[in-house]
N, C-alpha and C. Protein backbone atom coordinates (compact mmCIF):
# COMPACT_ATOMS: atom_id res chain seq x y z
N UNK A 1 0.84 -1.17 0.00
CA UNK A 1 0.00 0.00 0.00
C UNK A 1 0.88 1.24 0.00
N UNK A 2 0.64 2.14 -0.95
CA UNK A 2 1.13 3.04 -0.83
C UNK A 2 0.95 4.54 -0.09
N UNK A 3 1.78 5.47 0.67
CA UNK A 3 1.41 6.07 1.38
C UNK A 3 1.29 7.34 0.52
N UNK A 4 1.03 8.51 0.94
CA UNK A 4 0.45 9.61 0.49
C UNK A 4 1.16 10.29 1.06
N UNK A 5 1.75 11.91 0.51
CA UNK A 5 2.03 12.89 0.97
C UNK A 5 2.26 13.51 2.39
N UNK A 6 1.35 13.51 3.17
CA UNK A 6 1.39 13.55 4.67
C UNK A 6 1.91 12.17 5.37
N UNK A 7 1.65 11.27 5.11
CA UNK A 7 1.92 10.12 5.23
C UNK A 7 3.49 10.02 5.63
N UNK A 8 4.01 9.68 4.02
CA UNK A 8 5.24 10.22 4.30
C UNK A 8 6.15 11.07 5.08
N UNK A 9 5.75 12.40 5.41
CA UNK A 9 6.02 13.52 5.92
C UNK A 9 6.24 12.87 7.15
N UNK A 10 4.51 12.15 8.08
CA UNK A 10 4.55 11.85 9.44
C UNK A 10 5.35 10.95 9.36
N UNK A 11 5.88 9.83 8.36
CA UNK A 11 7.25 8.90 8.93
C UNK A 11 8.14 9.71 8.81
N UNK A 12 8.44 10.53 8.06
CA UNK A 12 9.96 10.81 7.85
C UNK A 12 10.15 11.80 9.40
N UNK A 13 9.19 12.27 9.52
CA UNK A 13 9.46 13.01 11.44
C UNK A 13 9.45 12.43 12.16
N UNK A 14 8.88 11.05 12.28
CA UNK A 14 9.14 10.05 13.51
C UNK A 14 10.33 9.59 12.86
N UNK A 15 10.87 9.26 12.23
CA UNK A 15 12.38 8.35 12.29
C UNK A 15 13.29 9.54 12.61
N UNK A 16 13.67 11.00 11.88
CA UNK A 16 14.32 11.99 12.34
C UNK A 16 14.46 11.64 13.63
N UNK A 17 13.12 11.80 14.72
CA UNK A 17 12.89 11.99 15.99
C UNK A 17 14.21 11.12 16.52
N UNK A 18 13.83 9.94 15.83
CA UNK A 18 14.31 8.73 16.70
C UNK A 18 15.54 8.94 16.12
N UNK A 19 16.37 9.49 15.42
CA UNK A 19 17.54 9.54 14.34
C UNK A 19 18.46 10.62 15.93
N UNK A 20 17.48 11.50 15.96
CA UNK A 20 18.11 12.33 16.55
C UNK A 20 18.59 11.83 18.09
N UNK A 21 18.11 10.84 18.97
CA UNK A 21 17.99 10.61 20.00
C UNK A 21 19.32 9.20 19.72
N UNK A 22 19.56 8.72 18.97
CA UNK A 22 20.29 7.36 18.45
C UNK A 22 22.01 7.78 18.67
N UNK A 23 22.36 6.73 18.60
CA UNK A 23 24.07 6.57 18.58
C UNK A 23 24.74 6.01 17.49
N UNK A 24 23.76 4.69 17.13
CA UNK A 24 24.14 4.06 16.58
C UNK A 24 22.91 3.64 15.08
N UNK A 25 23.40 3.41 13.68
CA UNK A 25 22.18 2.81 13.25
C UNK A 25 22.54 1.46 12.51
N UNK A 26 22.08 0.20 12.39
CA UNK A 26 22.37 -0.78 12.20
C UNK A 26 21.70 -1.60 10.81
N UNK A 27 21.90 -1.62 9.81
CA UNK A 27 21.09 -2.09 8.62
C UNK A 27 21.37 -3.56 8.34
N UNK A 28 19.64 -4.21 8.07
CA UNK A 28 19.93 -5.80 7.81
C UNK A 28 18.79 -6.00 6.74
N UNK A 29 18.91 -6.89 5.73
CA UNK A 29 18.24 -6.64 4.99
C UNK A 29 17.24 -8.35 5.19
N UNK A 30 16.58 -8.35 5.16
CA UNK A 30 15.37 -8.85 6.39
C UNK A 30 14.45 -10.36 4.67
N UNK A 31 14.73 -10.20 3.72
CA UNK A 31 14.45 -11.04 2.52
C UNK A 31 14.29 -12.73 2.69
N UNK A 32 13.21 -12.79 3.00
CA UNK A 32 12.72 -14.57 2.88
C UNK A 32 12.18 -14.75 4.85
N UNK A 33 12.41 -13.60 5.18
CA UNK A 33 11.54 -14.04 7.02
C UNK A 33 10.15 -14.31 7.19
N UNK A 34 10.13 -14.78 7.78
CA UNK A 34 8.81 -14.97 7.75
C UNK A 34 8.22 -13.90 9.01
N UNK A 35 6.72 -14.09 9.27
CA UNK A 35 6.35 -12.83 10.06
C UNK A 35 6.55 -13.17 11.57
N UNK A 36 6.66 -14.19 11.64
CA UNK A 36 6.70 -14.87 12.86
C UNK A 36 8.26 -15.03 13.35
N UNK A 37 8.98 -14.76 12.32
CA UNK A 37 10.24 -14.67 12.78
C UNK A 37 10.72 -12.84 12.86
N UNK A 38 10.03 -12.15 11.99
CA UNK A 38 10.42 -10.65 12.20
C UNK A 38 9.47 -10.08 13.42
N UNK A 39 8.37 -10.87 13.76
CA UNK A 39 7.97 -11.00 15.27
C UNK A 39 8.64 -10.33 16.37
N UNK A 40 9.71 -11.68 16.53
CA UNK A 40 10.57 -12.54 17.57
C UNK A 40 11.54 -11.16 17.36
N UNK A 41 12.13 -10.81 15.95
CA UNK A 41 13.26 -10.14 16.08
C UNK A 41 12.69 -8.55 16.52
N UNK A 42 11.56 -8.11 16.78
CA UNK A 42 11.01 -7.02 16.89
C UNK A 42 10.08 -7.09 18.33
N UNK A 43 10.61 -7.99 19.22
CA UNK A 43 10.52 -8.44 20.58
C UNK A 43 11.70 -8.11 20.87
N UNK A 44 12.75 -8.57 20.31
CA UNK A 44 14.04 -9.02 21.11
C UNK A 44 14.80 -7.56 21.10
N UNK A 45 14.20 -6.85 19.91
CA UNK A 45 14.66 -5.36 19.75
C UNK A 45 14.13 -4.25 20.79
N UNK A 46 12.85 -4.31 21.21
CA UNK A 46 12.26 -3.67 22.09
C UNK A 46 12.35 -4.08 23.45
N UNK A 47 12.99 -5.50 23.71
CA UNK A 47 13.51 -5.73 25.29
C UNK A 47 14.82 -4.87 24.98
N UNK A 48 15.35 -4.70 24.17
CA UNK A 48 16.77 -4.16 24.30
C UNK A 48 16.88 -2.50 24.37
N UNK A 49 15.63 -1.73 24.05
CA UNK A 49 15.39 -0.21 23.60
C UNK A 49 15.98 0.09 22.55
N UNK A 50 15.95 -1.09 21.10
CA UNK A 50 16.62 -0.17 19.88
C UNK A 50 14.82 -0.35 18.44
N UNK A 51 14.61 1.20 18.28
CA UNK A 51 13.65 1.08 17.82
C UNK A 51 14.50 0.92 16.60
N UNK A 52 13.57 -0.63 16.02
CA UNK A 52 13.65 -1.37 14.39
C UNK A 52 12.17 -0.90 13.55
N UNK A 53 12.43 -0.55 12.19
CA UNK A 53 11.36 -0.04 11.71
C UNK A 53 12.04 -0.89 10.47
N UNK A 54 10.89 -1.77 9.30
CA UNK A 54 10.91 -1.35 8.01
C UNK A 54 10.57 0.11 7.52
N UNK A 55 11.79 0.33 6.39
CA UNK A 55 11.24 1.56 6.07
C UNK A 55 11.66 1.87 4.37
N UNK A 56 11.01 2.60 3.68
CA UNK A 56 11.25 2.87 1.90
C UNK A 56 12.79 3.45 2.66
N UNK A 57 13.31 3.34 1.36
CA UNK A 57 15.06 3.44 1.42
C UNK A 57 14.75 4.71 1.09
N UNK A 58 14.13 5.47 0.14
CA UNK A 58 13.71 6.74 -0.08
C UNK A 58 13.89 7.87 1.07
N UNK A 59 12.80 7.11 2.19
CA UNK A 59 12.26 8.07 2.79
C UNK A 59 13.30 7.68 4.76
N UNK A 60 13.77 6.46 4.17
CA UNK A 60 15.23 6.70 5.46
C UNK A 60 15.82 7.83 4.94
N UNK A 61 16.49 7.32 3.98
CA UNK A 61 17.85 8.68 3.36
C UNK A 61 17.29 10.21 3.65
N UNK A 62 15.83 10.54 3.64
CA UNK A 62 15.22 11.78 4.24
C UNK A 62 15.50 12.22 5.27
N UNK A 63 15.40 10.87 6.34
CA UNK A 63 15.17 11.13 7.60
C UNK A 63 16.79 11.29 8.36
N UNK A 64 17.73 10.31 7.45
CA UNK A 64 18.85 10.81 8.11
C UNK A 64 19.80 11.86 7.26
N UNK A 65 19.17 12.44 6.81
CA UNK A 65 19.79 13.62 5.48
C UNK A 65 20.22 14.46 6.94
N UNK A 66 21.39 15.41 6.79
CA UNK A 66 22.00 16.21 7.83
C UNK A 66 22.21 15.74 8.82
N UNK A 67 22.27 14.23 9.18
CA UNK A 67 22.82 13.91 10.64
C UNK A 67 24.15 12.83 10.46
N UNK A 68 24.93 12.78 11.45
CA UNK A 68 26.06 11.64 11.11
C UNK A 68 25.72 10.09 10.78
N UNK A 69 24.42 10.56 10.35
CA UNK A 69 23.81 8.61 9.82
C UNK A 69 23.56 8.80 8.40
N UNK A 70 23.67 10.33 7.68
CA UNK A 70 24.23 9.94 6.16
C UNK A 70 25.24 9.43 5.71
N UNK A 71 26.19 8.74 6.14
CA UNK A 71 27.48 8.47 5.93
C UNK A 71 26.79 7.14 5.70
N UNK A 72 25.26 6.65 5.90
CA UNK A 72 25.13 4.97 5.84
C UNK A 72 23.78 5.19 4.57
N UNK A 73 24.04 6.30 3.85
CA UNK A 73 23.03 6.54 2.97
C UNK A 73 23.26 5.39 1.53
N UNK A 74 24.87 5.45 0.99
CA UNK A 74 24.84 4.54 0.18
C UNK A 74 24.48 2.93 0.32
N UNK A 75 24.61 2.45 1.75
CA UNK A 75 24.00 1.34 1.87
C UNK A 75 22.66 1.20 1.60
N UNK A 76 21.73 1.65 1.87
CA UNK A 76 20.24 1.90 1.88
C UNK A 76 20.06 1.38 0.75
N UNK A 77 20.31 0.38 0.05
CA UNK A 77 19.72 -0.52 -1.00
C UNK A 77 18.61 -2.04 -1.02
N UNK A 78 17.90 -2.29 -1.26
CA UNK A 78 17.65 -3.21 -1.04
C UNK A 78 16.31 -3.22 -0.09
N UNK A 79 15.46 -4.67 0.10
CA UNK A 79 14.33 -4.52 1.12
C UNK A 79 15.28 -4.62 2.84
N UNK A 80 15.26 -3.46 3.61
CA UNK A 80 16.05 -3.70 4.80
C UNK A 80 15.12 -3.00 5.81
N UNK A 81 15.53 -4.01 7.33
CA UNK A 81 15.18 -3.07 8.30
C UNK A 81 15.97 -2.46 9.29
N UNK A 82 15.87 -1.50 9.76
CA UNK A 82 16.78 -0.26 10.14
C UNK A 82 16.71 -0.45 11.84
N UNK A 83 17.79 -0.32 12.15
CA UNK A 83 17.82 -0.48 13.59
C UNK A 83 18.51 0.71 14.42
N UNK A 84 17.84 1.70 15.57
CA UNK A 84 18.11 2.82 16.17
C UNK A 84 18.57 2.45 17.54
N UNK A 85 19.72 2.97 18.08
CA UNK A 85 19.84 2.90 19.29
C UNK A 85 20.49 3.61 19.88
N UNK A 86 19.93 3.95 21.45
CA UNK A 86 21.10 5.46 22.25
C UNK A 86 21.91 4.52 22.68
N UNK A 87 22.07 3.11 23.18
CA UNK A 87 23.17 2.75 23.27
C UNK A 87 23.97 2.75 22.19
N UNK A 88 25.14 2.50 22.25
CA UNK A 88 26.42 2.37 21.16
C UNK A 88 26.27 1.16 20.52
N UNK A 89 25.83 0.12 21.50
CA UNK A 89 25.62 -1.97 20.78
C UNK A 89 24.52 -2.03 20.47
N UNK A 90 23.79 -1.87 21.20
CA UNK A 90 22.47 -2.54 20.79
C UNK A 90 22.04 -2.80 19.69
N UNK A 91 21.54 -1.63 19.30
CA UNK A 91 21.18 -2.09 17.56
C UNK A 91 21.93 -3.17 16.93
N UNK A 92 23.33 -2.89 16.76
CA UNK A 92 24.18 -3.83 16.07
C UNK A 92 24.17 -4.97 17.08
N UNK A 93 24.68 -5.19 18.30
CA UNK A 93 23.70 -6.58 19.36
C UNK A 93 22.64 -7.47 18.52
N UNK A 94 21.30 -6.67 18.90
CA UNK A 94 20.15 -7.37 18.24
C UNK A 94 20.42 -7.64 16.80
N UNK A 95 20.59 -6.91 16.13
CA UNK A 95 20.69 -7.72 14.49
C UNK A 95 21.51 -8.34 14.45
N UNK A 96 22.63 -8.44 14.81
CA UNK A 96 23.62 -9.59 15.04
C UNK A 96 23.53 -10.93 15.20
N UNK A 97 23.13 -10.68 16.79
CA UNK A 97 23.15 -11.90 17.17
C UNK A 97 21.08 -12.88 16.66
N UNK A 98 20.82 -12.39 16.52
CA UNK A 98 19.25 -12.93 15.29
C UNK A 98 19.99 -13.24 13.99
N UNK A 99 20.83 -12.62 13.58
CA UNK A 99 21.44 -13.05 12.00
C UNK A 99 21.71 -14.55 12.69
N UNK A 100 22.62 -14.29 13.97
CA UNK A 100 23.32 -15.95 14.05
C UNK A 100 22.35 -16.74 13.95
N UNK A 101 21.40 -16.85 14.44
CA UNK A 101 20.48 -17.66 14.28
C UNK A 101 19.37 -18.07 13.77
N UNK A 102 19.58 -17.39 12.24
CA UNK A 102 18.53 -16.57 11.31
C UNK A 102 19.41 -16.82 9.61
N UNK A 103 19.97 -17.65 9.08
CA UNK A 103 20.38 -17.45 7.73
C UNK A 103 20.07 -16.51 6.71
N UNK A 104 18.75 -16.21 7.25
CA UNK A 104 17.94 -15.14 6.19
C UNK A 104 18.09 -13.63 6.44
N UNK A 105 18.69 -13.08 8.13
CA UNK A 105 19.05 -12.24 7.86
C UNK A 105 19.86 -11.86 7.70
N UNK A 106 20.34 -10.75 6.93
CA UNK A 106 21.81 -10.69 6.28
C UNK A 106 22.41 -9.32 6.86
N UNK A 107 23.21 -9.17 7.85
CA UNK A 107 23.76 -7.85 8.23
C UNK A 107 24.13 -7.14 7.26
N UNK A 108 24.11 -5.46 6.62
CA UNK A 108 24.32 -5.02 5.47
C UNK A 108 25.54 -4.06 6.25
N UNK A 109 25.47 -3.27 6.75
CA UNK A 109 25.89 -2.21 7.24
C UNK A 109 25.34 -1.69 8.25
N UNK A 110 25.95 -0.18 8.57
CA UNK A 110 24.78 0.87 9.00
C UNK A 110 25.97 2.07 9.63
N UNK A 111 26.03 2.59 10.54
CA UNK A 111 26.85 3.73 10.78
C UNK A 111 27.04 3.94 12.16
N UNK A 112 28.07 4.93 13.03
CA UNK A 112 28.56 4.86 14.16
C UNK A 112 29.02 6.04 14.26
N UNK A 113 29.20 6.66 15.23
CA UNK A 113 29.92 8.11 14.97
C UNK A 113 30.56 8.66 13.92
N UNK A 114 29.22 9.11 13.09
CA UNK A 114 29.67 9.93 12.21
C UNK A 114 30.71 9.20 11.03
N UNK A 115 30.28 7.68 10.94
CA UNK A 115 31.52 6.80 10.61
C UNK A 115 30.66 5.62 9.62
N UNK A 116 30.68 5.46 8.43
CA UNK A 116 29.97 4.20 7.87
C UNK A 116 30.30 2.77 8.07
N UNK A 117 29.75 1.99 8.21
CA UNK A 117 30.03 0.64 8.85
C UNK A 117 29.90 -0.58 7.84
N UNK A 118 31.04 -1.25 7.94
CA UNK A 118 30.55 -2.13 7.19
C UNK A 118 30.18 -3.23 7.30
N UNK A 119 29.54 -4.59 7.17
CA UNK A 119 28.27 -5.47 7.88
C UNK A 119 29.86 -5.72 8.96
N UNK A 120 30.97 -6.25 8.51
CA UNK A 120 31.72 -6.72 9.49
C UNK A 120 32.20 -5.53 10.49
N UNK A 121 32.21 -4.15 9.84
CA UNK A 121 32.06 -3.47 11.67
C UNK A 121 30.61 -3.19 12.39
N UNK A 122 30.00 -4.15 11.98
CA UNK A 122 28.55 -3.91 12.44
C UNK A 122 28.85 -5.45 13.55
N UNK A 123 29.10 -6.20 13.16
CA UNK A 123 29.68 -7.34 13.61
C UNK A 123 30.80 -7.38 14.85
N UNK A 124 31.73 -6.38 14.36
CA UNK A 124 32.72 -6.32 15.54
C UNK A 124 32.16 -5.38 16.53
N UNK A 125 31.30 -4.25 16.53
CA UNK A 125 30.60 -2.93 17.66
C UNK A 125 29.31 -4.28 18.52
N UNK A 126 28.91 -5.30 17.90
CA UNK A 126 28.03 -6.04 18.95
C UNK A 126 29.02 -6.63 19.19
N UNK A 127 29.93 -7.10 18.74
CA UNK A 127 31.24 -7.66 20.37
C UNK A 127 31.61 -7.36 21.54
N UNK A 128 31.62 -5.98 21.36
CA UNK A 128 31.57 -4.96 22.48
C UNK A 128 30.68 -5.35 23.71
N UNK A 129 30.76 -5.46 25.14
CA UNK A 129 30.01 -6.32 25.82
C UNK A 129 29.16 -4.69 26.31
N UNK A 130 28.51 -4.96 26.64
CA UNK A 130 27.59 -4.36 27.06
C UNK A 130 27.70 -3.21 28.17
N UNK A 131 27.19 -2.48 28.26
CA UNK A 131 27.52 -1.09 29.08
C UNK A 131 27.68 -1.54 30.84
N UNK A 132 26.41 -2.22 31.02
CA UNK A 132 26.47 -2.76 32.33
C UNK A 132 27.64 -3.59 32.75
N UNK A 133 28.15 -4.57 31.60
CA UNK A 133 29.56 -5.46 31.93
C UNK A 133 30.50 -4.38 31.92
N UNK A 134 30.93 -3.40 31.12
CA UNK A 134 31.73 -2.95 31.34
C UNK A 134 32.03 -1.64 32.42
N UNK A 135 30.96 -1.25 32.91
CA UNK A 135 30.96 -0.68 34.34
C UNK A 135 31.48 -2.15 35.50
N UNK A 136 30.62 -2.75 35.57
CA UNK A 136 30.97 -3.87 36.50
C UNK A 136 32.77 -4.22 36.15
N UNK A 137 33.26 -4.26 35.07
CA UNK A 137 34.40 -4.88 34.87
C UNK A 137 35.74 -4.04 35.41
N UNK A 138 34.78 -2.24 35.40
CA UNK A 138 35.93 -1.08 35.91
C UNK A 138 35.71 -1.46 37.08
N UNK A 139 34.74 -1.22 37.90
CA UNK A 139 34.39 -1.46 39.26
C UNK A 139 35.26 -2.51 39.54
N UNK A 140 35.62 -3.58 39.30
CA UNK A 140 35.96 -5.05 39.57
C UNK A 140 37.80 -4.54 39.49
N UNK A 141 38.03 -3.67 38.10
CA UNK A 141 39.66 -3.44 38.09
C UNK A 141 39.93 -1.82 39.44
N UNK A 142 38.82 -0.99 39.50
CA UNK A 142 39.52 -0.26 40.63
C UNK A 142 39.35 -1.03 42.10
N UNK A 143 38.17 -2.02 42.21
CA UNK A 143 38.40 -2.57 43.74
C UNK A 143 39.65 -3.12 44.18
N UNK A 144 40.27 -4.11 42.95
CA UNK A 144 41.36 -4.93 43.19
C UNK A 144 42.38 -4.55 43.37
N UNK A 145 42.86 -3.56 43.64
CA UNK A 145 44.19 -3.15 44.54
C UNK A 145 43.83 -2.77 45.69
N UNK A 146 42.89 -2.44 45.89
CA UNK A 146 42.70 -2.22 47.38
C UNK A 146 42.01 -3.54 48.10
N UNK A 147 41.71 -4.12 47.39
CA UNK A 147 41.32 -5.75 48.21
C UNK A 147 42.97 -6.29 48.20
N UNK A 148 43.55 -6.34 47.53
CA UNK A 148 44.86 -6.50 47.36
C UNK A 148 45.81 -6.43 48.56
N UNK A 149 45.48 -4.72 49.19
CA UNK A 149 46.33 -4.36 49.93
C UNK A 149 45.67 -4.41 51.35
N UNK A 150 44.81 -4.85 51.19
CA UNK A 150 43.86 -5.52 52.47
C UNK A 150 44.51 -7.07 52.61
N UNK A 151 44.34 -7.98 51.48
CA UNK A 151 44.91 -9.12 51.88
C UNK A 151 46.23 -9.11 52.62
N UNK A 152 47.47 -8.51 52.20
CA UNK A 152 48.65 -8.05 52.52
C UNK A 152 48.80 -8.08 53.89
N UNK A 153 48.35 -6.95 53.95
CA UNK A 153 48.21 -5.74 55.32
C UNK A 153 47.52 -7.37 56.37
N UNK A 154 46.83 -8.02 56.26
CA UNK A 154 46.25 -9.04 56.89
C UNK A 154 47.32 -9.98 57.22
N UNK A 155 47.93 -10.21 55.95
CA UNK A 155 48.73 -11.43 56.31
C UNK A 155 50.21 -11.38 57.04
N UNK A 156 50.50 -9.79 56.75
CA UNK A 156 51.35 -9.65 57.61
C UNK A 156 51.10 -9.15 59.47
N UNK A 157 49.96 -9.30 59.24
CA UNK A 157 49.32 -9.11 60.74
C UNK A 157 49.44 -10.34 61.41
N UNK A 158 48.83 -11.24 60.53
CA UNK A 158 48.92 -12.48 61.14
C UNK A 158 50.21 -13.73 60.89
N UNK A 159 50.95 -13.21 60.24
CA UNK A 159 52.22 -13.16 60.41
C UNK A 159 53.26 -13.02 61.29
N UNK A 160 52.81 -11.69 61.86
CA UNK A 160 53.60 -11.59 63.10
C UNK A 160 52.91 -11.33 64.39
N UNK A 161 51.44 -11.81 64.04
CA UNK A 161 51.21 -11.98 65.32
C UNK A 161 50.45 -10.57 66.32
N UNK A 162 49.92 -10.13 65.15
CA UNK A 162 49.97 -8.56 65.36
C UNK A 162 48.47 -8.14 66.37
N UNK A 163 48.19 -7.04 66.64
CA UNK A 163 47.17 -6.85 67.09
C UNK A 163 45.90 -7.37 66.55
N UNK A 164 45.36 -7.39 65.69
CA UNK A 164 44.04 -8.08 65.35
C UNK A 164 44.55 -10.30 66.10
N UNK A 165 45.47 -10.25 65.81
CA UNK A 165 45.56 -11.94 65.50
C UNK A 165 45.49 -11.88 67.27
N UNK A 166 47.00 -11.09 68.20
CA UNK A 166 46.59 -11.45 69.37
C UNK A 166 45.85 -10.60 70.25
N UNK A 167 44.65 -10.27 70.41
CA UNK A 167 43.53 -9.39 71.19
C UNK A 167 42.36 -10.45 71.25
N UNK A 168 42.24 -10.96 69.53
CA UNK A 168 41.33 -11.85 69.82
C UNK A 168 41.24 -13.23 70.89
N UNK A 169 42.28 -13.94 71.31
CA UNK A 169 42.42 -14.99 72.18
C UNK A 169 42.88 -14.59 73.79
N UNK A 170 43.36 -13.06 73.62
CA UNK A 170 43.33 -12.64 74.96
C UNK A 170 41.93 -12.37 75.41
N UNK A 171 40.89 -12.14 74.61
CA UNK A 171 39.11 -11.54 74.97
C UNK A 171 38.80 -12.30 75.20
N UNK A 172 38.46 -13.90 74.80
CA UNK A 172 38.26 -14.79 74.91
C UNK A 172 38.91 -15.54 76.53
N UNK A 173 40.11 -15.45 77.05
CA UNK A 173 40.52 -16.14 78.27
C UNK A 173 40.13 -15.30 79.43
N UNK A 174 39.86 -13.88 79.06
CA UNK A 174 39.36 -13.11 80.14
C UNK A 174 38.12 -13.00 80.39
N UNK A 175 37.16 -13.77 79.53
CA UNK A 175 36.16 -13.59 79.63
C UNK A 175 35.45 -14.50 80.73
N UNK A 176 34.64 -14.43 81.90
CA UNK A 176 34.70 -15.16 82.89
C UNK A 176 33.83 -16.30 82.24
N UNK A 177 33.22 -17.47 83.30
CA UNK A 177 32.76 -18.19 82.25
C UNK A 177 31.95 -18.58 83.74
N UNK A 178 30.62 -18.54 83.20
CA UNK A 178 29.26 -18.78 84.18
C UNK A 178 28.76 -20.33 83.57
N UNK A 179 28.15 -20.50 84.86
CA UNK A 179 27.31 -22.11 84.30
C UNK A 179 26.31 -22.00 83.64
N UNK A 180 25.81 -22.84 83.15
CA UNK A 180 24.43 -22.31 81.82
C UNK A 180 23.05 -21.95 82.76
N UNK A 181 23.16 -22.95 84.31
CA UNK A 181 22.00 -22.62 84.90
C UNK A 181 21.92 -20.96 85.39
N UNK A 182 23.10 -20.39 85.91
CA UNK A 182 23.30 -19.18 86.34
C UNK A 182 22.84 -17.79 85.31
N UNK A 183 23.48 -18.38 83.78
CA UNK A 183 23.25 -17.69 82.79
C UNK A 183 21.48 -17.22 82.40
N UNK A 184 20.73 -18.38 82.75
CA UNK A 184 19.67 -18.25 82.44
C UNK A 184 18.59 -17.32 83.19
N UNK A 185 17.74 -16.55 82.72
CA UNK A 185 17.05 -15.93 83.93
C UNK A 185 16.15 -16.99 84.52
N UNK A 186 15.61 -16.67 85.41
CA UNK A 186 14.31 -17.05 86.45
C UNK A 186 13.54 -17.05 85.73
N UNK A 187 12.20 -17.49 85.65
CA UNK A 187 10.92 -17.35 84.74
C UNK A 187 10.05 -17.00 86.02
């Protein structure tokens, strides 16, 4: 079905929208899926927050005309669907890893800072682990010198015997020691 004048207009301002808010855009050209499988891949896109749209190659190249996602204008060939994301992976994530398990879809390209991509750097940016792993992974490299110098600092305590190692077995022999009946109150 073909769209009409306004039509057009209202997609080409919702993808801008979403063009403008994006990091990354990810192109796969989507030929022989079935609906039940572009379903699944348009589930797996929206658990992730990267809005996937089919869209006329026409009226993408509109929508990313003046932003650093014309640089992925000459790809725009072919029946493809377009993948937006404010993360840096995602987009390229989700189409990725659905290609693996999908023969039919075919990673084409798509673009990255201001940078055109080609299906295999679309391929290598979902390698990239994920924002949350790689916070956790800094967190994990600044704790470890100071757990480090905690172990140390410990073992030479108990090494020589130091205040933490002997206080604890002196508290313990001074502590008087009552019979269990004495301990207990009266009822």
């Amino acid at each position: 079905m073909s769209l009409n004048r306004n039509e057009k207009a209202a997609v080409v301002t919702d993808v801008a929208a979403q063009v403008a808010r994006s990091q990354t855009l990810a192109l796969a050209e989507y030929r022989g899926l079935t609906v039940e499988h572009l379903n699944n891949l348009r589930r797996q896109a929206r658990d992730k927050g990267v809005y996937l749209h089919v869209l006329k190659n026409t009226l993408a190249r509109r929508a990313v005309a003046g932003t650093p996602f014309e640089v992925a204008s000459e790809s725009m060939v072919g029946p493809l669907i377009y993948g937006f994301s404010e993360d840096a992976v995602a987009a390229a994530k989700v189409l990725s890893d659905f290609a693996k398990g999908n023969d039919k879809l075919v990673v084409k390209g798509g673009a990255y800072a201001g940078r055109a991509l080609s299906a295999d750097g679309i391929k290598s940016l979902a390698a990239i682990p994920s924002k949350e792993v790689l916070l956790a992974q800094l967190l994990g490299l600044m704790q470890s010198p100071v757990s480090r110098m905690a172990r140390v600092l410990a073992a030479i305590s108990e090494k020589r015997g130091g205040p933490l190692a002997a206080e604890a077995p002196a508290a313990e022999s001074q502590a008087p020691e009552t019979p269990a009946a004495e301990a207990a109150p009266a009822a």
